[in-house]
C-alpha atoms as a PDB file:
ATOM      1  CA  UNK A   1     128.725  20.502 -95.458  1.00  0.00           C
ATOM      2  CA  UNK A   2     126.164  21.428 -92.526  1.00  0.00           C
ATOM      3  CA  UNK A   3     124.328  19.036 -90.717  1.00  0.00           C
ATOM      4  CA  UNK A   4     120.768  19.361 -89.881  1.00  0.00           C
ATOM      5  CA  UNK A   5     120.169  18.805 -86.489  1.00  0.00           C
ATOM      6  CA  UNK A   6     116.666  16.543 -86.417  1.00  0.00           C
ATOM      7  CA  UNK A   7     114.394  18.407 -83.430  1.00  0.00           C
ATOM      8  CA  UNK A   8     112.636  15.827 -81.192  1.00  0.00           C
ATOM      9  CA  UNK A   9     108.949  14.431 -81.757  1.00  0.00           C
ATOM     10  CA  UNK A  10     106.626  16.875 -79.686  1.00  0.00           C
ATOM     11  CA  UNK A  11     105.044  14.984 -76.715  1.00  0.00           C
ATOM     12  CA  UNK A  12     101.101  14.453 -76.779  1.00  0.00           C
ATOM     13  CA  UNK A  13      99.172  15.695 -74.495  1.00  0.00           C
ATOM     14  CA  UNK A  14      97.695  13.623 -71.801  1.00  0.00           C
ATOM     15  CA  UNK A  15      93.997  13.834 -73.506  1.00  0.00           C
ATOM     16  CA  UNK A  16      95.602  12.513 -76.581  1.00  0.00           C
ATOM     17  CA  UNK A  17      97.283   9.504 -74.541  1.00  0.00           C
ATOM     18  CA  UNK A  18      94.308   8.905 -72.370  1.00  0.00           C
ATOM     19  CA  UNK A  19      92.454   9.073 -75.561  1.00  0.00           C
ATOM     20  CA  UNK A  20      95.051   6.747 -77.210  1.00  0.00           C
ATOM     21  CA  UNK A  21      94.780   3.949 -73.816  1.00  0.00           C
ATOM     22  CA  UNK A  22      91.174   4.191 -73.717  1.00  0.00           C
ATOM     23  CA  UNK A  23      90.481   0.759 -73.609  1.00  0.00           C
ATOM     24  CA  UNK A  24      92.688   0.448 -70.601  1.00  0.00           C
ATOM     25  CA  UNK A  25      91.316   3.069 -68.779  1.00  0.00           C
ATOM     26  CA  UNK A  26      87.966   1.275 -69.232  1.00  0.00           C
ATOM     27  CA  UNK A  27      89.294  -1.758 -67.881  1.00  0.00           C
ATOM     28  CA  UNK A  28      90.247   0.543 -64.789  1.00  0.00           C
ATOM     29  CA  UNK A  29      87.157   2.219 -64.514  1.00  0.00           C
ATOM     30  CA  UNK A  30      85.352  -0.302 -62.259  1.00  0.00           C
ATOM     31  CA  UNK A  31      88.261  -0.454 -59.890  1.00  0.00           C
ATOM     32  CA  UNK A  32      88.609   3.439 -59.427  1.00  0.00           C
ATOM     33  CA  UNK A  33      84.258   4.063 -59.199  1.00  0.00           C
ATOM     34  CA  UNK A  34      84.744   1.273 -56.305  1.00  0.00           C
ATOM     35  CA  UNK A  35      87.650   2.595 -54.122  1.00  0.00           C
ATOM     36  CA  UNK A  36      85.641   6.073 -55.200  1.00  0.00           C
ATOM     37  CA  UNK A  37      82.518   5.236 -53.485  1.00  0.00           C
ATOM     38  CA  UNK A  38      83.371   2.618 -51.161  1.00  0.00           C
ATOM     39  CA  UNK A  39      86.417   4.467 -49.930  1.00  0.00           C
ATOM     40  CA  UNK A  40      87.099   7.754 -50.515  1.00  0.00           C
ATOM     41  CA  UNK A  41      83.656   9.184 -50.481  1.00  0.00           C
ATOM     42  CA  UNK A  42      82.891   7.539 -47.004  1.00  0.00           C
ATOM     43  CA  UNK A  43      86.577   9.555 -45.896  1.00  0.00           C
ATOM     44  CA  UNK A  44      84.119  12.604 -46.646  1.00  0.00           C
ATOM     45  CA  UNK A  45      81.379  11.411 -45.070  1.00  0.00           C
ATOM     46  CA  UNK A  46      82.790  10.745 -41.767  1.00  0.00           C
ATOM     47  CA  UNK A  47      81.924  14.187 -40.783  1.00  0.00           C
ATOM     48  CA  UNK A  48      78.339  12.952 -39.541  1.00  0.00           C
ATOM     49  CA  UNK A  49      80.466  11.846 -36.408  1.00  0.00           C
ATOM     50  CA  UNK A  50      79.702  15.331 -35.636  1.00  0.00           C
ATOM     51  CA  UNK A  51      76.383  16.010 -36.867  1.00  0.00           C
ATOM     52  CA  UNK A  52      73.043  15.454 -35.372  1.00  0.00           C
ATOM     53  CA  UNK A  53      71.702  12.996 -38.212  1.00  0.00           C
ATOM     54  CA  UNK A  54      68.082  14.699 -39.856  1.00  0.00           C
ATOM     55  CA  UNK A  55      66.427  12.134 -42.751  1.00  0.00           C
ATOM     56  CA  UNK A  56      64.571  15.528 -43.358  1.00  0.00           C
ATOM     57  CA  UNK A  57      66.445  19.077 -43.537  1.00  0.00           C
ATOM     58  CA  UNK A  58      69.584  19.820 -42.705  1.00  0.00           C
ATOM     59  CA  UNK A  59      72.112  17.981 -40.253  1.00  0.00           C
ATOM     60  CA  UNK A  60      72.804  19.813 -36.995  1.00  0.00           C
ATOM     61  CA  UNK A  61      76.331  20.011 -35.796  1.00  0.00           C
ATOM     62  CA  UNK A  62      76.729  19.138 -32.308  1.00  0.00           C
ATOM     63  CA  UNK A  63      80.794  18.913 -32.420  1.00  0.00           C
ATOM     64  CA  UNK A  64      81.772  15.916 -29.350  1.00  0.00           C
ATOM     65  CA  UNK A  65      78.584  15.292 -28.467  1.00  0.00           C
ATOM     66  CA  UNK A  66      78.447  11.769 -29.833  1.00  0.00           C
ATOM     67  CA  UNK A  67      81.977  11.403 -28.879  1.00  0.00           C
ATOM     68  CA  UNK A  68      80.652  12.010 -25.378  1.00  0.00           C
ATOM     69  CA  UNK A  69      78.607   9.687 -25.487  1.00  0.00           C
ATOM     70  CA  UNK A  70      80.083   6.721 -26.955  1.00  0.00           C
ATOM     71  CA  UNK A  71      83.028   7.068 -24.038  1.00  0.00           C
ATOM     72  CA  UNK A  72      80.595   7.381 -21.221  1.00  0.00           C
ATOM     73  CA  UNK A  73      78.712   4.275 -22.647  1.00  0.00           C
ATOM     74  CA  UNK A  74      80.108   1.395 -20.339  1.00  0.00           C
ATOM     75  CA  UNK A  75      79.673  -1.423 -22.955  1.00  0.00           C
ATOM     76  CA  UNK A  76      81.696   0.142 -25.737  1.00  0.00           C
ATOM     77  CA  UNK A  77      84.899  -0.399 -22.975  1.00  0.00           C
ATOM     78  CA  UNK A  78      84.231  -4.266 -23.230  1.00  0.00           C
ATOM     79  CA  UNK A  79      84.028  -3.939 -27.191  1.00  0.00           C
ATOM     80  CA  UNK A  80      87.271  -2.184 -27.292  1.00  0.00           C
ATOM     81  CA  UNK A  81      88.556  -4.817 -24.980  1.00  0.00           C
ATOM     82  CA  UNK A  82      87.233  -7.904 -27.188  1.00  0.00           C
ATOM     83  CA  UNK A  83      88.392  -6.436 -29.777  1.00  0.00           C
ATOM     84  CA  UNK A  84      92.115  -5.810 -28.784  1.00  0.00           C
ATOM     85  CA  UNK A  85      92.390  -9.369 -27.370  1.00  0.00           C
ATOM     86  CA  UNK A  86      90.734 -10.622 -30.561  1.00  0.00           C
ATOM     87  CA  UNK A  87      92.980  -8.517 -32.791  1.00  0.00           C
ATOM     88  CA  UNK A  88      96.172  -9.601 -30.730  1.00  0.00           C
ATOM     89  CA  UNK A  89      95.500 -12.998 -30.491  1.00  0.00           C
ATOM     90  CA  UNK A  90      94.919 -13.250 -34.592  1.00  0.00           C
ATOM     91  CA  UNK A  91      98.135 -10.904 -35.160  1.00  0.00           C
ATOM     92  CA  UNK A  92     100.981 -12.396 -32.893  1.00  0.00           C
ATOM     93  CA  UNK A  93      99.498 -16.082 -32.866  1.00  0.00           C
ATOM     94  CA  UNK A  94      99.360 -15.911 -36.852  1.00  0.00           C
ATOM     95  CA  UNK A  95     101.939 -13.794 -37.534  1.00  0.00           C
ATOM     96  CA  UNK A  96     104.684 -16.739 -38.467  1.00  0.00           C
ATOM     97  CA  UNK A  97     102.773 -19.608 -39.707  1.00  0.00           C
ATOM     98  CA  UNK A  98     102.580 -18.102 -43.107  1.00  0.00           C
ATOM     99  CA  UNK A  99     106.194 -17.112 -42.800  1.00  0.00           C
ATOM    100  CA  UNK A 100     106.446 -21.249 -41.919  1.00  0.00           C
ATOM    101  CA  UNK A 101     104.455 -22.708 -44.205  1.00  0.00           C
ATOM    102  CA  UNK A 102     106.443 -20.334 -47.210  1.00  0.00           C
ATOM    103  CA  UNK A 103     109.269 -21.844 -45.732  1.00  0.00           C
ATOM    104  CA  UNK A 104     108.539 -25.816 -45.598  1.00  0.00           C
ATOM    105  CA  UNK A 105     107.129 -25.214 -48.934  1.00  0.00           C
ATOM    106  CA  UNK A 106     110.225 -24.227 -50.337  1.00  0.00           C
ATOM    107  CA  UNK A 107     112.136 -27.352 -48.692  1.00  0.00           C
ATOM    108  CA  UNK A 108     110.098 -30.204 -50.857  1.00  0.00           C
ATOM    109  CA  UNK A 109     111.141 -30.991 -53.857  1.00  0.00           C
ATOM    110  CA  UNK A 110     108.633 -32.526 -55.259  1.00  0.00           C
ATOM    111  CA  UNK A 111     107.510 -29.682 -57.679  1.00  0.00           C
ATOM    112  CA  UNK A 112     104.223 -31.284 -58.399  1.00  0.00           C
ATOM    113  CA  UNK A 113     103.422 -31.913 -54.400  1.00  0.00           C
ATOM    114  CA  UNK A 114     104.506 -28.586 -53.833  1.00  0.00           C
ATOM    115  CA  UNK A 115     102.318 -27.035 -56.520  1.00  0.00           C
ATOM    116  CA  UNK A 116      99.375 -29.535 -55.222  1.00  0.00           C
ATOM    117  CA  UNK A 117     100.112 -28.112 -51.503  1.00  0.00           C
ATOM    118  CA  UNK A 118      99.677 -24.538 -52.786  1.00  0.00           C
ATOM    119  CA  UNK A 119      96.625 -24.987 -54.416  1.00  0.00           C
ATOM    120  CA  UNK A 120      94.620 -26.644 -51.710  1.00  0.00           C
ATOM    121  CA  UNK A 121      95.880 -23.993 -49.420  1.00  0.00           C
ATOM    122  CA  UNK A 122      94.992 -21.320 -51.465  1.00  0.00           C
ATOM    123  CA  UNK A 123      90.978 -22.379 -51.658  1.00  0.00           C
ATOM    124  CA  UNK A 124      89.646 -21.465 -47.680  1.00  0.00           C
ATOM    125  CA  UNK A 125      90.538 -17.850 -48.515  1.00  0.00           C
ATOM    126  CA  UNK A 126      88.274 -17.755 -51.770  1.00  0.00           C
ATOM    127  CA  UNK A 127      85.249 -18.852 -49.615  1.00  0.00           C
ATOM    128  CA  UNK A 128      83.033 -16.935 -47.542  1.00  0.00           C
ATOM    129  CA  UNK A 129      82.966 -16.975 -43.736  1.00  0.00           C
ATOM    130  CA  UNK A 130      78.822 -18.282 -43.997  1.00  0.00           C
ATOM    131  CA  UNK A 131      80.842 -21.546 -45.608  1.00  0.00           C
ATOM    132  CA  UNK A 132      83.565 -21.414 -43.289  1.00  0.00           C
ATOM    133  CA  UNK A 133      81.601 -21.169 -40.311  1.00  0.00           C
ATOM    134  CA  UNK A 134      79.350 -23.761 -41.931  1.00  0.00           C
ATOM    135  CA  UNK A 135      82.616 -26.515 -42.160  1.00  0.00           C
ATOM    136  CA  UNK A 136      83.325 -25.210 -38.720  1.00  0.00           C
ATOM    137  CA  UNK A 137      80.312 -26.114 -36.926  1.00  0.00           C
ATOM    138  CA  UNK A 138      80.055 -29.313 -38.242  1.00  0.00           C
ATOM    139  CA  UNK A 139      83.957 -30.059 -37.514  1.00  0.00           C
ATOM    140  CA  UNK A 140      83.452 -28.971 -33.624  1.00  0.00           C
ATOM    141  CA  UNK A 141      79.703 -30.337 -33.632  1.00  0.00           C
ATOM    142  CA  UNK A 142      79.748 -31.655 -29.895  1.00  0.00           C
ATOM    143  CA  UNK A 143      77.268 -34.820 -31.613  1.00  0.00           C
ATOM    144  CA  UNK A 144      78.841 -35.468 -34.741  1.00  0.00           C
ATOM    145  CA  UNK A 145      82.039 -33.544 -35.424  1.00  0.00           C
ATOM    146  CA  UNK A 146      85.624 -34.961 -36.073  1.00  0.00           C
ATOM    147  CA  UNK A 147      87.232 -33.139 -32.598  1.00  0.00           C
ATOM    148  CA  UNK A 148      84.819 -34.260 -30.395  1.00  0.00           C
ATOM    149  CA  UNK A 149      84.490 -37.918 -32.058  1.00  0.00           C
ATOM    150  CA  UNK A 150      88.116 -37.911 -30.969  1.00  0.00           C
ATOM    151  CA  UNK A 151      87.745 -36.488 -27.779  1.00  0.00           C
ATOM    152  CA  UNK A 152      85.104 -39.745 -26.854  1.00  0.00           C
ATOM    153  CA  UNK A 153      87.417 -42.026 -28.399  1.00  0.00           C
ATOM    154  CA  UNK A 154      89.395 -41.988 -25.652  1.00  0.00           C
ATOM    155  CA  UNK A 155      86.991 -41.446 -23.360  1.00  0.00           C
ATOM    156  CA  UNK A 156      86.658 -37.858 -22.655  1.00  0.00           C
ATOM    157  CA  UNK A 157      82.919 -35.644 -22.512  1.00  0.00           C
ATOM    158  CA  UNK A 158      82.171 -34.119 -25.621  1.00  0.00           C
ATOM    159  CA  UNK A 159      82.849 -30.319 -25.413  1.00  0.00           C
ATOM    160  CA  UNK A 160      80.822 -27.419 -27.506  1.00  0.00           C
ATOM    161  CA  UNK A 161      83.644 -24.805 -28.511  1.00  0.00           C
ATOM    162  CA  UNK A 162      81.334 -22.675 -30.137  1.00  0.00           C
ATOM    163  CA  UNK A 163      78.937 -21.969 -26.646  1.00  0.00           C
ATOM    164  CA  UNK A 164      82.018 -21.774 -24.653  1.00  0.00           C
ATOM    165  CA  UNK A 165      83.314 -18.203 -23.703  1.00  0.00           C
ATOM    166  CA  UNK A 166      86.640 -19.493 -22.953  1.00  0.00           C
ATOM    167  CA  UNK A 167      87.105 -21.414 -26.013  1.00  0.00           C
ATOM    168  CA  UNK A 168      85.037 -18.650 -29.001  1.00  0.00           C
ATOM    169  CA  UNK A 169      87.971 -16.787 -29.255  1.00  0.00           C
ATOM    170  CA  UNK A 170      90.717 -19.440 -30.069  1.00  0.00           C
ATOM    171  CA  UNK A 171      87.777 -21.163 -32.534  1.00  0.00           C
ATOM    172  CA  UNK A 172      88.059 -17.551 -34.504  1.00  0.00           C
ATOM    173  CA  UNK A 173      91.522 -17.565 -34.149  1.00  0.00           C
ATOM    174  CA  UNK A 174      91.954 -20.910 -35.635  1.00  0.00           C
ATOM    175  CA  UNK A 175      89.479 -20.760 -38.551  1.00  0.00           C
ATOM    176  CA  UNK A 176      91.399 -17.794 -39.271  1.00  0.00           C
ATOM    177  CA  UNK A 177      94.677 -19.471 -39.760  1.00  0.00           C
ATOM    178  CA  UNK A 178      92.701 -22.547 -42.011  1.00  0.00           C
ATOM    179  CA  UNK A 179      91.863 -19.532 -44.175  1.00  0.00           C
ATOM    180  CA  UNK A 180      94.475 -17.178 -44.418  1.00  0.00           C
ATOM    181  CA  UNK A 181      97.721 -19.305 -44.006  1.00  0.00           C
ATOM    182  CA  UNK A 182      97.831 -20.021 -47.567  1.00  0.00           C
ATOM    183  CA  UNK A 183      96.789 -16.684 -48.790  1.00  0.00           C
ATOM    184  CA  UNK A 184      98.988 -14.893 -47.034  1.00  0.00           C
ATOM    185  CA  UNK A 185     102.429 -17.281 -47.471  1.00  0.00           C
ATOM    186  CA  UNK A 186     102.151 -15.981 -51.324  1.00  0.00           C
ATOM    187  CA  UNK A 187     103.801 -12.819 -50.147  1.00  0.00           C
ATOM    188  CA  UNK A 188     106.831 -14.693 -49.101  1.00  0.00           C
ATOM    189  CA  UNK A 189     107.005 -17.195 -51.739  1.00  0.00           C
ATOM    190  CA  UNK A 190     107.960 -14.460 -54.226  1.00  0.00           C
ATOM    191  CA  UNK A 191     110.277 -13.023 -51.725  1.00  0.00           C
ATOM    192  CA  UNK A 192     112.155 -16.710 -51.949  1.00  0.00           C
ATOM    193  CA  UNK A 193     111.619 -17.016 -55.483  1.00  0.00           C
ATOM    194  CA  UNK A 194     113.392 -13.697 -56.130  1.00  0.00           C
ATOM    195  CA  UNK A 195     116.347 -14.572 -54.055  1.00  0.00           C
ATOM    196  CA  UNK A 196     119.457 -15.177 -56.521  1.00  0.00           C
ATOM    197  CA  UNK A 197     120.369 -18.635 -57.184  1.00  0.00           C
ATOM    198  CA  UNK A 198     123.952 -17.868 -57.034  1.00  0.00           C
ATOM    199  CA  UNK A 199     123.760 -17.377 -53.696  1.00  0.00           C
ATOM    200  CA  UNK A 200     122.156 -20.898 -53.117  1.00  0.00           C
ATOM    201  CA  UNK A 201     125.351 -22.627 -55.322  1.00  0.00           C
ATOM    202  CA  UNK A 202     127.874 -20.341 -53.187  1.00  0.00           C
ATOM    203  CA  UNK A 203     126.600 -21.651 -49.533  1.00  0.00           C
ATOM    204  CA  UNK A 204     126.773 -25.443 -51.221  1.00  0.00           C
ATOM    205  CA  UNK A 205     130.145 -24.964 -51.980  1.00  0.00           C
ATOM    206  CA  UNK A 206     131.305 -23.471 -48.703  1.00  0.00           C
ATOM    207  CA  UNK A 207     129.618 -26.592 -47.130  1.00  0.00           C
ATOM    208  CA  UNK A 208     126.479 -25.231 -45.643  1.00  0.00           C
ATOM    209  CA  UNK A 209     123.550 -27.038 -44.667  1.00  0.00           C
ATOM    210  CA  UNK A 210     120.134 -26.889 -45.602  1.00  0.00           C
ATOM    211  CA  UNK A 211     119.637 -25.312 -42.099  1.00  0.00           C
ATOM    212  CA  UNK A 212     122.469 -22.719 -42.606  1.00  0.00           C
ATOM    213  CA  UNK A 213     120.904 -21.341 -46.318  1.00  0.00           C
ATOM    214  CA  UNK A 214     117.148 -20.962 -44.786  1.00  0.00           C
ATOM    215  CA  UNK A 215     118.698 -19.263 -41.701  1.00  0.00           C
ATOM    216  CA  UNK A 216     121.538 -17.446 -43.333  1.00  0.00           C
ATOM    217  CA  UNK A 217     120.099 -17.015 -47.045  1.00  0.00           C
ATOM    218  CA  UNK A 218     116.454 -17.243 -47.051  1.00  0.00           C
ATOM    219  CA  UNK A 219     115.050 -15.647 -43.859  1.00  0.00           C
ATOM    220  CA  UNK A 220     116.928 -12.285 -44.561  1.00  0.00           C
ATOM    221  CA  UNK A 221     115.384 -12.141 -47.514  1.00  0.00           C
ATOM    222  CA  UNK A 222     112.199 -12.017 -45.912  1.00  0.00           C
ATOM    223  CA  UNK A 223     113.027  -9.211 -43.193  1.00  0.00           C
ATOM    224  CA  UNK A 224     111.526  -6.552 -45.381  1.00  0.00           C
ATOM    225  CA  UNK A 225     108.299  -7.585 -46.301  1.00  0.00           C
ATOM    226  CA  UNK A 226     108.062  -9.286 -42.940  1.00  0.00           C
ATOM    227  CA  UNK A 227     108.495  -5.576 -41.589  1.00  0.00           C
ATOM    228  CA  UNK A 228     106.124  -4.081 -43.868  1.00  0.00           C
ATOM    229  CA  UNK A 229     103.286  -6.884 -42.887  1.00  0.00           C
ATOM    230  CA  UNK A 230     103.709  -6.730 -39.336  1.00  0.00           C
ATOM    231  CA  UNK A 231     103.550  -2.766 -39.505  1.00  0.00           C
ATOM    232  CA  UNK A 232     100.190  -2.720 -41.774  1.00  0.00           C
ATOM    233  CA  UNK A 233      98.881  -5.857 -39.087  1.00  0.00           C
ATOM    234  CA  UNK A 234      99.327  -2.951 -36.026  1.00  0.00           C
ATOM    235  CA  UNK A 235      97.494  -0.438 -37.971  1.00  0.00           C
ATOM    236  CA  UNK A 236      94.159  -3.048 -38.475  1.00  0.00           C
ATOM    237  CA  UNK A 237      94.425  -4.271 -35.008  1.00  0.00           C
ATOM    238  CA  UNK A 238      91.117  -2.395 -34.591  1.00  0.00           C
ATOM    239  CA  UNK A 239      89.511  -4.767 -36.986  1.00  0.00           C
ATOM    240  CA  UNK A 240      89.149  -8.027 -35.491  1.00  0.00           C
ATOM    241  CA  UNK A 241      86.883  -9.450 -38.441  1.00  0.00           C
ATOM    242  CA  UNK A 242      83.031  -8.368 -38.754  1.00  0.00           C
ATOM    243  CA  UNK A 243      82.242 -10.991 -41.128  1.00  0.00           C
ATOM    244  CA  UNK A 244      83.091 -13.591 -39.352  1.00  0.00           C
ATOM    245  CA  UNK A 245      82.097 -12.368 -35.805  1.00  0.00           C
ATOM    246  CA  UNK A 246      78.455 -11.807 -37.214  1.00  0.00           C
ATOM    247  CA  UNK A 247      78.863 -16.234 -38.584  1.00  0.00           C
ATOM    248  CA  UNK A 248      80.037 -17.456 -35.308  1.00  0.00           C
ATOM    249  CA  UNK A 249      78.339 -15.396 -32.765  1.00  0.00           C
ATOM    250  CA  UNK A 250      75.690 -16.816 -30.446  1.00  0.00           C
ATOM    251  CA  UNK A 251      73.633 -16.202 -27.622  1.00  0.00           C
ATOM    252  CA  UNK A 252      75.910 -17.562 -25.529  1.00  0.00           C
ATOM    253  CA  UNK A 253      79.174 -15.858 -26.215  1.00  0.00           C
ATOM    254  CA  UNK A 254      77.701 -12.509 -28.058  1.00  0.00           C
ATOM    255  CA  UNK A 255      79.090 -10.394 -25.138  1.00  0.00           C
ATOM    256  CA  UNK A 256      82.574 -12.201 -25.323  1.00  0.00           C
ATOM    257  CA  UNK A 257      83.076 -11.345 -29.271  1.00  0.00           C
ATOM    258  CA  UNK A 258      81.163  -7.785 -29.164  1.00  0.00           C
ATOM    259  CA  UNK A 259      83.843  -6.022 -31.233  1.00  0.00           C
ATOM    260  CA  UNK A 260      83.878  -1.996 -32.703  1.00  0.00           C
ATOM    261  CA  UNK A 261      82.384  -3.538 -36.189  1.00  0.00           C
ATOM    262  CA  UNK A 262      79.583  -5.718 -34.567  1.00  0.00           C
ATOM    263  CA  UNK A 263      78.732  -2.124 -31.960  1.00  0.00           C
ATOM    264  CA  UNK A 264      79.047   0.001 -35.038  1.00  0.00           C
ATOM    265  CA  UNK A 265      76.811  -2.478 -36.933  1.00  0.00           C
ATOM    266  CA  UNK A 266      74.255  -2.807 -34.124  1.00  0.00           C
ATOM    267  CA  UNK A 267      74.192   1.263 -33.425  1.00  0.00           C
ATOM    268  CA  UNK A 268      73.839   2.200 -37.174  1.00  0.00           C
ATOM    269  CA  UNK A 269      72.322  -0.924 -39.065  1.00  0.00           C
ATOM    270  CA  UNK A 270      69.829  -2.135 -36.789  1.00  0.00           C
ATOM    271  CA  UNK A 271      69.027   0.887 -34.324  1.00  0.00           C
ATOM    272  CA  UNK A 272      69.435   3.597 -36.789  1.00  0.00           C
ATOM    273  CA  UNK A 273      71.743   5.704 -34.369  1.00  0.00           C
ATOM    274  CA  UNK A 274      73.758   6.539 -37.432  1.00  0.00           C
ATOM    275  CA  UNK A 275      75.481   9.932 -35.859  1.00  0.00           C
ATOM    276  CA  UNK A 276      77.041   7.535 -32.884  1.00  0.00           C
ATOM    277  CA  UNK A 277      77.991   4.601 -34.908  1.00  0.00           C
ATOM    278  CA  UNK A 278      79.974   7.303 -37.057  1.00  0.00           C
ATOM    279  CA  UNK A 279      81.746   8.343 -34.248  1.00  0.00           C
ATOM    280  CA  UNK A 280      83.070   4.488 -33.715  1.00  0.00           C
ATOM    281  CA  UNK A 281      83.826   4.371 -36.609  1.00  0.00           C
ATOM    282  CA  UNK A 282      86.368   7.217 -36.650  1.00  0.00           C
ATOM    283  CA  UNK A 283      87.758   6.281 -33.547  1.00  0.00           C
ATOM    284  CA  UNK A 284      88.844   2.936 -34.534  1.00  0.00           C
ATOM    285  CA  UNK A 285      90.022   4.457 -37.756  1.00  0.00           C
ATOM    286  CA  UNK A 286      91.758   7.207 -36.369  1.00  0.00           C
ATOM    287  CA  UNK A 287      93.830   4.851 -33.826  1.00  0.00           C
ATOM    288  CA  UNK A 288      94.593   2.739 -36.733  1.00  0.00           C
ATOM    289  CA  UNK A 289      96.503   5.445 -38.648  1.00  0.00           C
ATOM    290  CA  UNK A 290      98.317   6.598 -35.467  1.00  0.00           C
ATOM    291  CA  UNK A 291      99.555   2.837 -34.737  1.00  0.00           C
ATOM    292  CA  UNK A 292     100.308   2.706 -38.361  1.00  0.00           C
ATOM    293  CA  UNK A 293     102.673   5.952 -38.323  1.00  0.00           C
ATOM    294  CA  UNK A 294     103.959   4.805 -34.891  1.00  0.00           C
ATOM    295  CA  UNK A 295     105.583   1.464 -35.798  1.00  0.00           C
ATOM    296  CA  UNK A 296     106.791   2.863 -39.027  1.00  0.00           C
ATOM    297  CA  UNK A 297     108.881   5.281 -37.965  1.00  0.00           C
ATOM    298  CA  UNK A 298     110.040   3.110 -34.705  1.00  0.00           C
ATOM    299  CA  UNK A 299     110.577   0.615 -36.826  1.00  0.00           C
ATOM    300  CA  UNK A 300     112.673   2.807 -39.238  1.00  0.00           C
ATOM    301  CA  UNK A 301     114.530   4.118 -36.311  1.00  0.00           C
ATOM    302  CA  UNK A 302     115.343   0.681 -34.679  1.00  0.00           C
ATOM    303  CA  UNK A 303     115.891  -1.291 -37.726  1.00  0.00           C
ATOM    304  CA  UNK A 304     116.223   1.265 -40.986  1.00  0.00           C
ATOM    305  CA  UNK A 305     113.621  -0.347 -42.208  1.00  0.00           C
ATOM    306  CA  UNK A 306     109.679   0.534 -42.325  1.00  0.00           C
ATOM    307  CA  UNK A 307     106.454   0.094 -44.476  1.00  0.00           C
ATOM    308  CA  UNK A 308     107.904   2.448 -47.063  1.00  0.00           C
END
């Protein structure tokens, strides 16, 4: 008696499974025409760096000449200077209170408080930075706001943080950390979630402290995505926040918070020099992706581990 041997189903084509998932790929749509035009199509356009800019006819190429130009302009060396110190500050000063906060949150256990914690930690990053810097200037208000209250309580002059150079940049760095810390624990919340009970029983049983699992358990588990933050923080060290530079700036301080975004802004936006803000622009992007590739593969050297 011979056996038929039943041949497999063909496979459809991909029109006939795009066709079949068309509702999902609708649902995508938006996403892809955004990263489309807000991203990939300005990768293309990038090339006016080395174009003379014409609103009518056609664009002249001029190859460095705007390049030229930006580095022989003495005030884009202070904006790359504010904007390192800016960018370091956020990046090394913020770098483990996240990592922290996952970490106490994991210690109560209180599920409810814990849940309650999260929440109201998660809001500052869903508001803008015109709200933020609103709450801001009425928290440091040298008149009426809650720090300088304080401060005269016991008996101190009132101070005004946001007209003082040498206080702007810790004001940005610490409305930062009201809005991101939150935010950015979520990351390492998952890592500690995924972590295998088992592990947790076995260190009880051996006798270890609470001290001994986050040290011995719970902070390896975090090496890896700690890596991979740190490495994609180095590559936007260039971008030490436009939207809130442009809510906090002043008179006063403008020169001390002139950053890449706020020259690039001010060249193109306002005086129309579109050609030399381009060239800014792919400066600070181009020393991004070389920072990027640097720590990754140091870091993959050193450590065997990188952002991929």
């Amino acid at each position: 008696m011979s056996r038929t041997r039943s041949l497999p189903a063909p496979k459809p084509s991909k029109l006939k499974q795009i066709s079949a998932d068309k509702i999902l790929y609708l649902m995508l749509l938006p996403a892809i025409l955004f990263y489309v035009i807000f991203h990939i199509w300005p990768i293309y356009e990038m090339k006016l760096a080395f174009y003379d800019y014409r609103i009518i006819g056609d664009d002249i190429f001029v190859g460095f000449k705007y390049f030229k130009e930006l580095f022989s302009t003495p005030i884009f060396t202070k904006v790359i200077v504010n904007t390192l110190i800016i960018s370091a500050m956020k990046m090394f000063l913020l770098f483990p209170i996240p990592i922290l906060f996952a970490l106490a949150l994991n210690e109560f256990m209180n599920g409810a408080f814990r849940k309650t914690v999260q929440v109201v930690s998660y809001l500052p990053h869903f508001l803008s930075w015109v709200v933020i810097a609103g709450v801001w200037y009425e928290f440091l208000s040298p008149s009426t706001g809650a720090i300088n209250e304080i401060i005269k309580f016991f008996g101190f002059q009132p101070h005004d943080f946001l007209t003082d150079k040498s206080s702007i940049r810790w004001v940005l760095v610490a409305s930062e950390a009201w809005r991101s810390m939150g935010w950015d624990s979520i990351i390492y919340l998952a890592a500690i979630i995924g972590i295998n009970p088992a592990l947790y029983e076995a260190a009880r049983v051996d006798g270890a402290s609470r001290w001994h699992i986050m040290t011995r358990i719970v902070l390896p588990h975090l090496l890896i995505p700690m890596v991979t933050i740190f490495i994609l923080n180095i590559g936007f060290i260039m971008n030490a926040g436009l939207d809130q530079i442009l809510n906090f700036t002043n008179d006063s301080i403008a020169s001390h918070i002139d950053i890449i975004d706020t020259f690039v802004y001010r060249m193109g936006l306002l005086n129309g020099q579109y050609s030399l803000a381009t060239a800014a622009n792919l400066f600070k992007s181009l020393i991004g992706v070389i920072l990027v590739l640097s720590t990754h593969f140091l870091s993959k050297k050193m450590t065997g581990k990188g952002a991929w």
